[in-house]
N, C-alpha and C. Protein backbone atom coordinates (compact mmCIF):
# COMPACT_ATOMS: atom_id res chain seq x y z
N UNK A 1 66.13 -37.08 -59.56
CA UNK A 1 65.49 -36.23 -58.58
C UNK A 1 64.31 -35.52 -59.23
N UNK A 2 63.42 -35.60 -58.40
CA UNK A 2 61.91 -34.72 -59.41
C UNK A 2 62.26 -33.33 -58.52
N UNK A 3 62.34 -32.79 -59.61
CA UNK A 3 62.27 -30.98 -59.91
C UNK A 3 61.17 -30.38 -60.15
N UNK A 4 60.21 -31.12 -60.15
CA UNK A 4 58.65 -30.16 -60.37
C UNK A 4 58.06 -29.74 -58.77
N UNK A 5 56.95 -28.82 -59.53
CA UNK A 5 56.69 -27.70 -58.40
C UNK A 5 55.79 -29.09 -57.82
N UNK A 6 55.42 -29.07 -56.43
CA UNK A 6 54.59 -29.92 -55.58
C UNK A 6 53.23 -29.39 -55.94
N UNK A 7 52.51 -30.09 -55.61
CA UNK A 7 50.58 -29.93 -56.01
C UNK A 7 50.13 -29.39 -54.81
N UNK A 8 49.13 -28.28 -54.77
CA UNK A 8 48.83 -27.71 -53.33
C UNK A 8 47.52 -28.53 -53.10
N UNK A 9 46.92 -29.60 -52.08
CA UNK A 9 46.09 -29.74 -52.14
C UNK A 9 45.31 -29.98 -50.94
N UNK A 10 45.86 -28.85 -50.10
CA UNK A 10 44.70 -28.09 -49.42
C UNK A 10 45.08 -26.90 -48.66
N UNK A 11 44.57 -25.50 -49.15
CA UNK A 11 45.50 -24.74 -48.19
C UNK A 11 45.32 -24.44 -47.05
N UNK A 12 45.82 -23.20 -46.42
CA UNK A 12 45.74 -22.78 -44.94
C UNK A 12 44.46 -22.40 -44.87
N UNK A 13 43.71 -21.96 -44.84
CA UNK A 13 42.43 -22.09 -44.91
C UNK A 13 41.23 -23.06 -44.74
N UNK A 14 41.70 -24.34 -45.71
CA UNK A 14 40.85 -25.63 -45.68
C UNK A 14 41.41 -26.42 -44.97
N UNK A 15 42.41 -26.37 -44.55
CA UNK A 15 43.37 -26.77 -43.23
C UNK A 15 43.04 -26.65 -41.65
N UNK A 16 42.84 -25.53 -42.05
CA UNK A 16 41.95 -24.72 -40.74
C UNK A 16 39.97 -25.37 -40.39
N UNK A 17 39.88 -25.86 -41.63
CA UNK A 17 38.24 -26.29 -41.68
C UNK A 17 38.09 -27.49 -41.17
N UNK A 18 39.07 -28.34 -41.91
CA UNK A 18 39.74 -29.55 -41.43
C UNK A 18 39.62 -29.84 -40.02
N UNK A 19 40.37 -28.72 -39.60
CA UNK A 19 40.48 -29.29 -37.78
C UNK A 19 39.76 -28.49 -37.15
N UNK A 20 38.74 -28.03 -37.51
CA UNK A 20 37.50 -27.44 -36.86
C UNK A 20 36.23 -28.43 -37.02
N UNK A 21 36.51 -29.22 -38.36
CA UNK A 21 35.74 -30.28 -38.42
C UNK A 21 35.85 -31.64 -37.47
N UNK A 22 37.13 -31.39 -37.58
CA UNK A 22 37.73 -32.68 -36.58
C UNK A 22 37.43 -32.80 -34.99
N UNK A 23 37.29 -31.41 -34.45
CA UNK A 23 37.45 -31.02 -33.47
C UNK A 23 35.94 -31.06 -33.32
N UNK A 24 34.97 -30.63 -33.86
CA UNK A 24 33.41 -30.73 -33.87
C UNK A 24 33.73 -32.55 -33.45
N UNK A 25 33.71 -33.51 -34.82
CA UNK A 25 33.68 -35.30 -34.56
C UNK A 25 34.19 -35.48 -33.28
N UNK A 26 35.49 -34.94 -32.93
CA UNK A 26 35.82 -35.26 -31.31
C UNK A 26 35.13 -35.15 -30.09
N UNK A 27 34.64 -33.69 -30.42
CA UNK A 27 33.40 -33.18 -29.42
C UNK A 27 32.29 -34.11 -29.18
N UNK A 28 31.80 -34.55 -30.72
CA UNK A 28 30.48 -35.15 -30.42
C UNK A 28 30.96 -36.84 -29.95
N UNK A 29 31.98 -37.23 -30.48
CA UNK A 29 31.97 -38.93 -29.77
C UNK A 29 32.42 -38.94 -28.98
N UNK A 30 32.94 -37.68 -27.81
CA UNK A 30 33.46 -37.43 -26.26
C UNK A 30 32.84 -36.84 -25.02
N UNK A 31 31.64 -36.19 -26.08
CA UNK A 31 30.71 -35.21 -24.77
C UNK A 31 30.89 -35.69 -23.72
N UNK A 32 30.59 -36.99 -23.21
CA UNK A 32 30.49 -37.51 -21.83
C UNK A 32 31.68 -36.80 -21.09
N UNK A 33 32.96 -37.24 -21.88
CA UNK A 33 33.98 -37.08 -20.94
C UNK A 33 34.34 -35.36 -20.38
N UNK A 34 35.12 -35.53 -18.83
CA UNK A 34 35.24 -34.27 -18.45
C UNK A 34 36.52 -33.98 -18.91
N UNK A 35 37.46 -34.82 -19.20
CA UNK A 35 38.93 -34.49 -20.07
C UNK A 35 39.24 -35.57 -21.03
N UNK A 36 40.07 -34.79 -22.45
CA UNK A 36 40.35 -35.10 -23.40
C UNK A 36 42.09 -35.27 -22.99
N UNK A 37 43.26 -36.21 -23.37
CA UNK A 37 44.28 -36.53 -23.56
C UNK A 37 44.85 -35.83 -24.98
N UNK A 38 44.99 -35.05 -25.59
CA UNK A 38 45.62 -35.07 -27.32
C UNK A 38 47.28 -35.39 -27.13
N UNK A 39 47.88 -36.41 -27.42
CA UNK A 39 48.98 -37.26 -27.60
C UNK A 39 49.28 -36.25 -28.77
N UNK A 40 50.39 -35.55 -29.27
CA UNK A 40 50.50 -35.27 -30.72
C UNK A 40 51.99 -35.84 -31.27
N UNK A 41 52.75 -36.48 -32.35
CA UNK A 41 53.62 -37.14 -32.15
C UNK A 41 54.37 -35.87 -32.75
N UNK A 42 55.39 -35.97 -32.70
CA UNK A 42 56.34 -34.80 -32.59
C UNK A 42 56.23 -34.49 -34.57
N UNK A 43 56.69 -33.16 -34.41
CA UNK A 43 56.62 -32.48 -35.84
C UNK A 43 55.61 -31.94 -36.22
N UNK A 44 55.07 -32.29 -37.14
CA UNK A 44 53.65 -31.56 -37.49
C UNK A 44 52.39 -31.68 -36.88
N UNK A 45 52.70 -33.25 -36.58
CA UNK A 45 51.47 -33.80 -35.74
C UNK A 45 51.43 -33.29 -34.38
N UNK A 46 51.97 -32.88 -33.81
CA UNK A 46 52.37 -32.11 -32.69
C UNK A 46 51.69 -30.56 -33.08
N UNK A 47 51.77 -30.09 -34.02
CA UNK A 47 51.30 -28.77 -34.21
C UNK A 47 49.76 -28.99 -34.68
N UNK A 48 49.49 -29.89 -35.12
CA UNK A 48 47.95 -30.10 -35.26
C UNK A 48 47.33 -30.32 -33.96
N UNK A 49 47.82 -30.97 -33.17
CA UNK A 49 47.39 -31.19 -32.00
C UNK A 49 47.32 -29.99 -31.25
N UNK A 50 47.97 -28.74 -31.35
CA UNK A 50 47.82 -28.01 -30.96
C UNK A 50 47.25 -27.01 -31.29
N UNK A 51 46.80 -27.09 -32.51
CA UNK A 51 45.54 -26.55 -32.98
C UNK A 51 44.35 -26.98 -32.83
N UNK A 52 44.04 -28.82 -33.11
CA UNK A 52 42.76 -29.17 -32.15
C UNK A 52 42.24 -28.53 -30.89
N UNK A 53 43.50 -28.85 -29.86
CA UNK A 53 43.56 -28.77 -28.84
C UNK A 53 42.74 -26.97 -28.32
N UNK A 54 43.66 -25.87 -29.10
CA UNK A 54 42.52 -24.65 -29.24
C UNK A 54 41.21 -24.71 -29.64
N UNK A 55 40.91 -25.55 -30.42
CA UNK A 55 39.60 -25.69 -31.39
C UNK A 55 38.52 -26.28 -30.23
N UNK A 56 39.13 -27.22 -29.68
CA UNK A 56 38.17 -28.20 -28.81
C UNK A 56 38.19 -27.09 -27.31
N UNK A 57 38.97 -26.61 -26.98
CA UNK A 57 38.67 -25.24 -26.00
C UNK A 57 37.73 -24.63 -26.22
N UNK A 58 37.32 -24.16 -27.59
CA UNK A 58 35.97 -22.80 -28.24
C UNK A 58 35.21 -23.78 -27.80
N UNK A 59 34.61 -24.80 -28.07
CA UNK A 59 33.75 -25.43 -28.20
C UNK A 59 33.63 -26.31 -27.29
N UNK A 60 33.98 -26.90 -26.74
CA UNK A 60 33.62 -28.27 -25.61
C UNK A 60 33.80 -27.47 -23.94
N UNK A 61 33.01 -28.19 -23.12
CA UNK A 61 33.19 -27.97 -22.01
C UNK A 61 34.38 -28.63 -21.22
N UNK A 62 34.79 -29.53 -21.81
CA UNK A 62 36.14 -30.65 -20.92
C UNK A 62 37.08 -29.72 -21.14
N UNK A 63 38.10 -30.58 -20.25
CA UNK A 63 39.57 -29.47 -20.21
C UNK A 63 40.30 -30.83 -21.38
N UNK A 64 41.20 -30.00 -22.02
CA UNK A 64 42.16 -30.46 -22.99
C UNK A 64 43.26 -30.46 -22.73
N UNK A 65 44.19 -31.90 -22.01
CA UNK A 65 45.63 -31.53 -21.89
C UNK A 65 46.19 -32.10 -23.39
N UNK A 66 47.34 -31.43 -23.55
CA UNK A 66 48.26 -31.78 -24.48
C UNK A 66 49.72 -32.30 -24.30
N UNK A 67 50.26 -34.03 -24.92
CA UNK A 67 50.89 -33.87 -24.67
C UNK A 67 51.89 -34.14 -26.07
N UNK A 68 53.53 -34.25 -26.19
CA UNK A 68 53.97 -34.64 -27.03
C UNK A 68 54.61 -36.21 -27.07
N UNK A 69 54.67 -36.71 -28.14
CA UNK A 69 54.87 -37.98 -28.11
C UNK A 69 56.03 -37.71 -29.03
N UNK A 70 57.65 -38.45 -28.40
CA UNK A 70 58.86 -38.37 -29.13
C UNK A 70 58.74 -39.90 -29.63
N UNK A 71 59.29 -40.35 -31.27
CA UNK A 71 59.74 -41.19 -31.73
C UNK A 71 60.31 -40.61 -33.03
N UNK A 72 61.30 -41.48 -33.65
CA UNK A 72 62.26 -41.22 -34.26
C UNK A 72 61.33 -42.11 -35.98
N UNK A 73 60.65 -41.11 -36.54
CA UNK A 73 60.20 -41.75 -37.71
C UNK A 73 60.77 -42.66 -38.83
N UNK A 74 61.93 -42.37 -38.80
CA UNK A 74 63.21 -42.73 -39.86
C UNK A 74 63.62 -44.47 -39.54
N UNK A 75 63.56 -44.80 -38.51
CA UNK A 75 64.12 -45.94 -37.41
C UNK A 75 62.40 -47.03 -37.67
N UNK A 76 63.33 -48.54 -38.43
CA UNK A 76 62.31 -49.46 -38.63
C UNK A 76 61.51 -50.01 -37.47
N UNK A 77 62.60 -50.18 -36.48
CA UNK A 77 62.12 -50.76 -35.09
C UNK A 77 62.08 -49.66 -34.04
N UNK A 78 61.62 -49.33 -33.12
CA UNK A 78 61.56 -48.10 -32.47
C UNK A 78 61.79 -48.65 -30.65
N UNK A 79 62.44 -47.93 -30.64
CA UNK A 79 62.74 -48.26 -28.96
C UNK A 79 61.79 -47.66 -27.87
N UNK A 80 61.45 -47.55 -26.84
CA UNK A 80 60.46 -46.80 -26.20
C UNK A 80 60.27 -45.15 -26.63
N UNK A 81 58.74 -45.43 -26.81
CA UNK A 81 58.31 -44.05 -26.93
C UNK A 81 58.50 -43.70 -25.57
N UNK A 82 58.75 -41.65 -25.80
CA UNK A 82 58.62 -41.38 -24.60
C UNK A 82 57.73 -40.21 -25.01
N UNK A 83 57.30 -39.48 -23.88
CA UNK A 83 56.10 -38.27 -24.04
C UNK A 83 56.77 -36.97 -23.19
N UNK A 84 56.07 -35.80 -23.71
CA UNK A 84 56.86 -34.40 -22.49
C UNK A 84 55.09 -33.67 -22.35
N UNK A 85 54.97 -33.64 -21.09
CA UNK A 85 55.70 -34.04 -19.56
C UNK A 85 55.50 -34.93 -19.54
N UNK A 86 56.63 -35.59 -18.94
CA UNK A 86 56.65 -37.38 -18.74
C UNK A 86 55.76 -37.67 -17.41
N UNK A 87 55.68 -36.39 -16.80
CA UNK A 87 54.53 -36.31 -15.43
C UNK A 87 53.38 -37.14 -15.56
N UNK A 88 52.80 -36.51 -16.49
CA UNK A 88 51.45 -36.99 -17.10
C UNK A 88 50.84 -38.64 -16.38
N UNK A 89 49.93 -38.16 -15.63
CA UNK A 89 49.01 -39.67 -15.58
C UNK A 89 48.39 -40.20 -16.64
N UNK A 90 48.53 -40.82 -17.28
CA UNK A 90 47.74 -41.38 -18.37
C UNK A 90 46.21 -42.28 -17.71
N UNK A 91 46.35 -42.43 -16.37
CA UNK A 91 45.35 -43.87 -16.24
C UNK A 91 44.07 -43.40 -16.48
N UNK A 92 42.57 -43.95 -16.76
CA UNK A 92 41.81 -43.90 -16.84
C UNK A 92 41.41 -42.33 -17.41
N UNK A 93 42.09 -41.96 -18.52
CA UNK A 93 42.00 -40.88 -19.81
C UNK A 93 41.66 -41.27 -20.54
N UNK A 94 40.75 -40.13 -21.41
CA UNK A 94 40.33 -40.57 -23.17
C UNK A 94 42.25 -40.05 -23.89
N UNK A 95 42.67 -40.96 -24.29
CA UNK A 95 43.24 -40.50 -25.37
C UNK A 95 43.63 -40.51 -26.68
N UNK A 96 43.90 -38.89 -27.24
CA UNK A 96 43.55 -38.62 -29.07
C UNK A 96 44.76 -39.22 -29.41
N UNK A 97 45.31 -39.91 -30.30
CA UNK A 97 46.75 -40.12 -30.66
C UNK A 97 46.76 -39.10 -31.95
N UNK A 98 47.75 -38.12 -32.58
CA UNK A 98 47.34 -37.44 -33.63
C UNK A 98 48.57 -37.08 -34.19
N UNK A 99 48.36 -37.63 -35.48
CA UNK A 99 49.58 -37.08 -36.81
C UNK A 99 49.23 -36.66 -37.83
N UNK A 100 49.83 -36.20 -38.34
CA UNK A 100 49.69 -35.31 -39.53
C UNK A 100 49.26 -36.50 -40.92
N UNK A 101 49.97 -37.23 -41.36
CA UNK A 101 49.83 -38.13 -42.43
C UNK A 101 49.57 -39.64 -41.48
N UNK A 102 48.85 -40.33 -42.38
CA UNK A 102 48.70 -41.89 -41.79
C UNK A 102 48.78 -42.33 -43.40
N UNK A 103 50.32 -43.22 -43.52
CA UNK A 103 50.84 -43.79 -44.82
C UNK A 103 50.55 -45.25 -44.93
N UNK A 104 51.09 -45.40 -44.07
CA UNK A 104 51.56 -47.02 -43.97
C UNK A 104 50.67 -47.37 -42.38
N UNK A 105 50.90 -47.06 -41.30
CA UNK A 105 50.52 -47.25 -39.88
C UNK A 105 51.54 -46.91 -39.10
N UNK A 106 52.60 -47.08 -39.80
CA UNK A 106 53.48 -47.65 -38.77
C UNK A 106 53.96 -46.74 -37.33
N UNK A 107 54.40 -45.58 -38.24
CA UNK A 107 54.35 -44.16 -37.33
C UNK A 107 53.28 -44.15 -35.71
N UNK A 108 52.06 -44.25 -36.27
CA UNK A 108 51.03 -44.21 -35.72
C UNK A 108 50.86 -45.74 -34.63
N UNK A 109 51.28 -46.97 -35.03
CA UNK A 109 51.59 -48.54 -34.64
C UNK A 109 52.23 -47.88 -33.17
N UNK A 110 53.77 -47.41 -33.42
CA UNK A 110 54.97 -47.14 -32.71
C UNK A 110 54.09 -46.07 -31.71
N UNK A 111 53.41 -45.27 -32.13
CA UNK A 111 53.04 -43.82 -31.23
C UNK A 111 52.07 -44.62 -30.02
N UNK A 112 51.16 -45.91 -30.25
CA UNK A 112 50.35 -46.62 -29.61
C UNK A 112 51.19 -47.05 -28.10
N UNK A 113 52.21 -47.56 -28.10
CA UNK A 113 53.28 -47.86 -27.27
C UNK A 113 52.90 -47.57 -25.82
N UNK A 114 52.96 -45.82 -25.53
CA UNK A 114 53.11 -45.14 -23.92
C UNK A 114 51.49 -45.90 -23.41
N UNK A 115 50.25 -46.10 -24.30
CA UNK A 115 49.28 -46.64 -23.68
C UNK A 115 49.00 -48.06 -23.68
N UNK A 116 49.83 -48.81 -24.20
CA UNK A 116 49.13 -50.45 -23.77
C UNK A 116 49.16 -51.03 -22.70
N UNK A 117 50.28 -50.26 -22.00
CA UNK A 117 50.35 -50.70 -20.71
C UNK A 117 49.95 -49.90 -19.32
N UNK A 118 48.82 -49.16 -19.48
CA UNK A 118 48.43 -48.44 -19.01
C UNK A 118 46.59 -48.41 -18.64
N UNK A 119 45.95 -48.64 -17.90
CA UNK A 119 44.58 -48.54 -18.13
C UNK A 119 44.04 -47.29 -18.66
N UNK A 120 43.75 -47.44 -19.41
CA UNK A 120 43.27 -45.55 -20.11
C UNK A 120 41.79 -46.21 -20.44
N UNK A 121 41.03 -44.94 -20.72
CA UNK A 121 39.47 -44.77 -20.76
C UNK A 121 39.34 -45.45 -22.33
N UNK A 122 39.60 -44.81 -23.59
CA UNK A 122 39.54 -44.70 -24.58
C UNK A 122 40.62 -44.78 -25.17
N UNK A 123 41.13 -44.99 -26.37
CA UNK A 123 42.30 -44.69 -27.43
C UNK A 123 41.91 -44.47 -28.70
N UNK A 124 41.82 -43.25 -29.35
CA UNK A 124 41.30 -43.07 -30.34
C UNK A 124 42.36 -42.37 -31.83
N UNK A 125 42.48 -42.25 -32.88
CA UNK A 125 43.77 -41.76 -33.61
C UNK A 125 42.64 -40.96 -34.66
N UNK A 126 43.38 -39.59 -34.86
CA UNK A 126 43.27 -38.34 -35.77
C UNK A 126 44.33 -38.20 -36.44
N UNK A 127 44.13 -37.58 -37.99
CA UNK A 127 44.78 -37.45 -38.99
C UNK A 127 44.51 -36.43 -39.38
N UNK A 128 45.07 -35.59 -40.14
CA UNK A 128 44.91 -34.74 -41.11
C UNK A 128 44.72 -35.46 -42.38
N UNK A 129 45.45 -36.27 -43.00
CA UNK A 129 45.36 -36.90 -44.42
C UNK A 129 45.44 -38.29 -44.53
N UNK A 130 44.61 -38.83 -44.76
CA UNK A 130 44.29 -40.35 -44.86
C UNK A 130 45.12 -41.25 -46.23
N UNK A 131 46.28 -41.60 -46.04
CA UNK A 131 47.00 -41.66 -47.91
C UNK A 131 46.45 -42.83 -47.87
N UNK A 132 45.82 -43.73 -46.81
CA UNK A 132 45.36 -45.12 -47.50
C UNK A 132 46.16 -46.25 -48.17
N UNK A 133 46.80 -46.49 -47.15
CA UNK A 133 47.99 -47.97 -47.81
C UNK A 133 48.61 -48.21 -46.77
N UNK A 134 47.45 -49.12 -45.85
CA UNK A 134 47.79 -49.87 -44.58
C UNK A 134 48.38 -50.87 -45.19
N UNK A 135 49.62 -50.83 -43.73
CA UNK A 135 50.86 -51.61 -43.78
C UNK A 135 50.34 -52.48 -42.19
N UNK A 136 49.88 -51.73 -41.08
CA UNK A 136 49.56 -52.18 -40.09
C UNK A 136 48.21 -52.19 -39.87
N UNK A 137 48.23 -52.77 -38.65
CA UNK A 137 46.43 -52.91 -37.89
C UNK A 137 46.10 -51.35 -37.60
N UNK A 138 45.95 -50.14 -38.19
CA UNK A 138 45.58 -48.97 -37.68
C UNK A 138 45.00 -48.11 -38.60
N UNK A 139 43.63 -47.37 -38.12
CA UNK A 139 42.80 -47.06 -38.86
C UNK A 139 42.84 -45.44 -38.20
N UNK A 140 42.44 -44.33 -38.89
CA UNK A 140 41.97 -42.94 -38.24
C UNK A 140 41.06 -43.21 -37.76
N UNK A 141 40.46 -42.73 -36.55
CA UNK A 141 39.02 -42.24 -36.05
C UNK A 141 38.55 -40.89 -37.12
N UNK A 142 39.43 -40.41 -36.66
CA UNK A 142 38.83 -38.40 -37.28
C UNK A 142 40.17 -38.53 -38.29
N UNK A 143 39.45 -38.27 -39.48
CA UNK A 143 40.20 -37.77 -40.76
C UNK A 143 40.20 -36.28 -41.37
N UNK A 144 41.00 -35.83 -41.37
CA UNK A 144 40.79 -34.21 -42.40
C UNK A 144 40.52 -34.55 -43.89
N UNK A 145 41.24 -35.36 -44.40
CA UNK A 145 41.18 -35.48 -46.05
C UNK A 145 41.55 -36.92 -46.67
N UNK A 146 40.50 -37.67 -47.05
CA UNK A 146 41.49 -38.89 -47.69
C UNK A 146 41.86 -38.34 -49.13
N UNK A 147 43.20 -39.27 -49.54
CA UNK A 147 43.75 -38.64 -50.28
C UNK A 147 44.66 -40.14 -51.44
N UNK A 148 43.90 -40.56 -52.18
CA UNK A 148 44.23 -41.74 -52.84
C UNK A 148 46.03 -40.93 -53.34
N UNK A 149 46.88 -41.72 -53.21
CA UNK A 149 48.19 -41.51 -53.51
C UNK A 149 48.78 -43.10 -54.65
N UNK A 150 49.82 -42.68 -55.06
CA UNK A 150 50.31 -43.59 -55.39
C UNK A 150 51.78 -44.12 -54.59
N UNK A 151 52.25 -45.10 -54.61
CA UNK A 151 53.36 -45.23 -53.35
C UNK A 151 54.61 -44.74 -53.81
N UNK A 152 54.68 -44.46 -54.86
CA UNK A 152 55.86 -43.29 -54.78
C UNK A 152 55.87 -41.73 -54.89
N UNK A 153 54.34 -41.55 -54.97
CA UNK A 153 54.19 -39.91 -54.45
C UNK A 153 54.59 -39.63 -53.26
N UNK A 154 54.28 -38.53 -52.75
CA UNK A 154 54.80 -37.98 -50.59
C UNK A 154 54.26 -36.47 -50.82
N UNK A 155 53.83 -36.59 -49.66
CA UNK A 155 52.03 -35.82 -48.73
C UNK A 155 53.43 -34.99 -48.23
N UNK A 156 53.16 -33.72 -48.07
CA UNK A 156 53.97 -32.90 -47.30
C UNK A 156 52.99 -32.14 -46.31
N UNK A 157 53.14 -31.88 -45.34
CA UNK A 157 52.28 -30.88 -44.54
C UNK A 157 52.74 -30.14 -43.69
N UNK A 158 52.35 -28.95 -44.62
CA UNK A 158 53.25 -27.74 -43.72
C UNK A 158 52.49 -27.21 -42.54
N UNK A 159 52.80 -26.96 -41.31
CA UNK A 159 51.68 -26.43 -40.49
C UNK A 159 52.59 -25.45 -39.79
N UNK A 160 53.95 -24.92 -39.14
CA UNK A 160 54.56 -24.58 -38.96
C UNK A 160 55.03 -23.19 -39.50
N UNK A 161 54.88 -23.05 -40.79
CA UNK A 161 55.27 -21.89 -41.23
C UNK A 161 54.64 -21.33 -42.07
N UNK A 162 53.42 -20.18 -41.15
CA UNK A 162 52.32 -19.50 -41.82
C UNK A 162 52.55 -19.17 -43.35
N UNK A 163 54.04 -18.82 -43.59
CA UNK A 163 53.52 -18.01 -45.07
C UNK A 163 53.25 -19.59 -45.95
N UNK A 164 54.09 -21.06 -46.21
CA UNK A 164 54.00 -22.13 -46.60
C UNK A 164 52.42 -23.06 -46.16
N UNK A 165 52.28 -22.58 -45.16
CA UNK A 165 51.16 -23.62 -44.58
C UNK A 165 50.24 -24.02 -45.43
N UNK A 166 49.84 -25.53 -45.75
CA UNK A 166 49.32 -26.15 -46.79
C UNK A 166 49.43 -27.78 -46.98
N UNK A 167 48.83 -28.63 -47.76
CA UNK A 167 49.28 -30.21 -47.82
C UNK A 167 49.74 -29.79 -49.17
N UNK A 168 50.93 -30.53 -49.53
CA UNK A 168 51.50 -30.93 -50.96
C UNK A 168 51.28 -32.00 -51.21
N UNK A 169 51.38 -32.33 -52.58
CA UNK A 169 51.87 -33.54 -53.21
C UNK A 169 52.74 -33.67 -54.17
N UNK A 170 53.88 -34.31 -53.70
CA UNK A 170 54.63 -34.09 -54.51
C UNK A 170 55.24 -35.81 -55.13
């Protein structure tokens, strides 16, 4: 078991720059549109999304719905994604897909799901940390940080609990 302290490498602060930056790139390759979709997949990515989602309010004129996207990260094969509110029209929407880490794809592969069968405007994917070691066909649009890793390091990202909030590496 590794017992060393984790590497801070980016805090609440540059975290915060991150998705003000992100939220600017969104703005400018969406102006047209009068609404934004932010998909956030549950956990952290869900809380980034909901920080975009404020960010792109200051600044853009479109309305921003938010929604959450449930899948079970742990699970190789994934059974239907589902989203809350399941209300939600998806048809002819821009939508953000958005997680916290993009490792492998796969997370992000599985989160693609609620829209293929759906006519939507756009489909676009945001990250906070780019670890770079595609496993699947899936790339970020909007990145916060690439972050060369090795495959047995792990990206932690705290967004949840102000006094911790930060990316590790541990």
């Amino acid at each position: 078991m590794n017992t060393a302290q984790p590497t801070l490498i980016l805090n609440r602060e540059q975290i915060h720059q991150k998705i003000r930056r992100i939220a600017f790139q969104i703005y400018e390759n969406n102006f047209e549109e009068t609404a934004l979709l932010l998909a956030g997949i549950s956990g952290e990515g869900y809380i980034l999304a909901e920080a975009l989602a404020r960010e792109l309010q200051t600044i853009a004129p479109f309305s921003v719905e938010l929604i959450k996207l449930r899948l079970d990260k742990s699970r190789l094969a994934q059974p239907a994604v589902s989203y809350d509110p399941s209300a939600t029209d998806l048809t002819d929407k821009t939508v953000i897909v958005i997680d916290d880490v993009l490792y492998t794809g796969r997370t992000l592969a599985f989160s693609l799901q609620p829209f293929l069968t759906v006519p939507i405007r756009k489909l676009q994917v945001a990250v906070l940390i780019d670890r770079n070691h595609p496993r699947y066909p899936v790339a970020a649009d909007y990145k916060g940080y690439e972050l060369s890793t090795t495959l047995s390091e792990h990206v932690d990202v705290v967004l949840s609990d102000e006094e911790r909030a930060g990316v590790y590496l541990r």
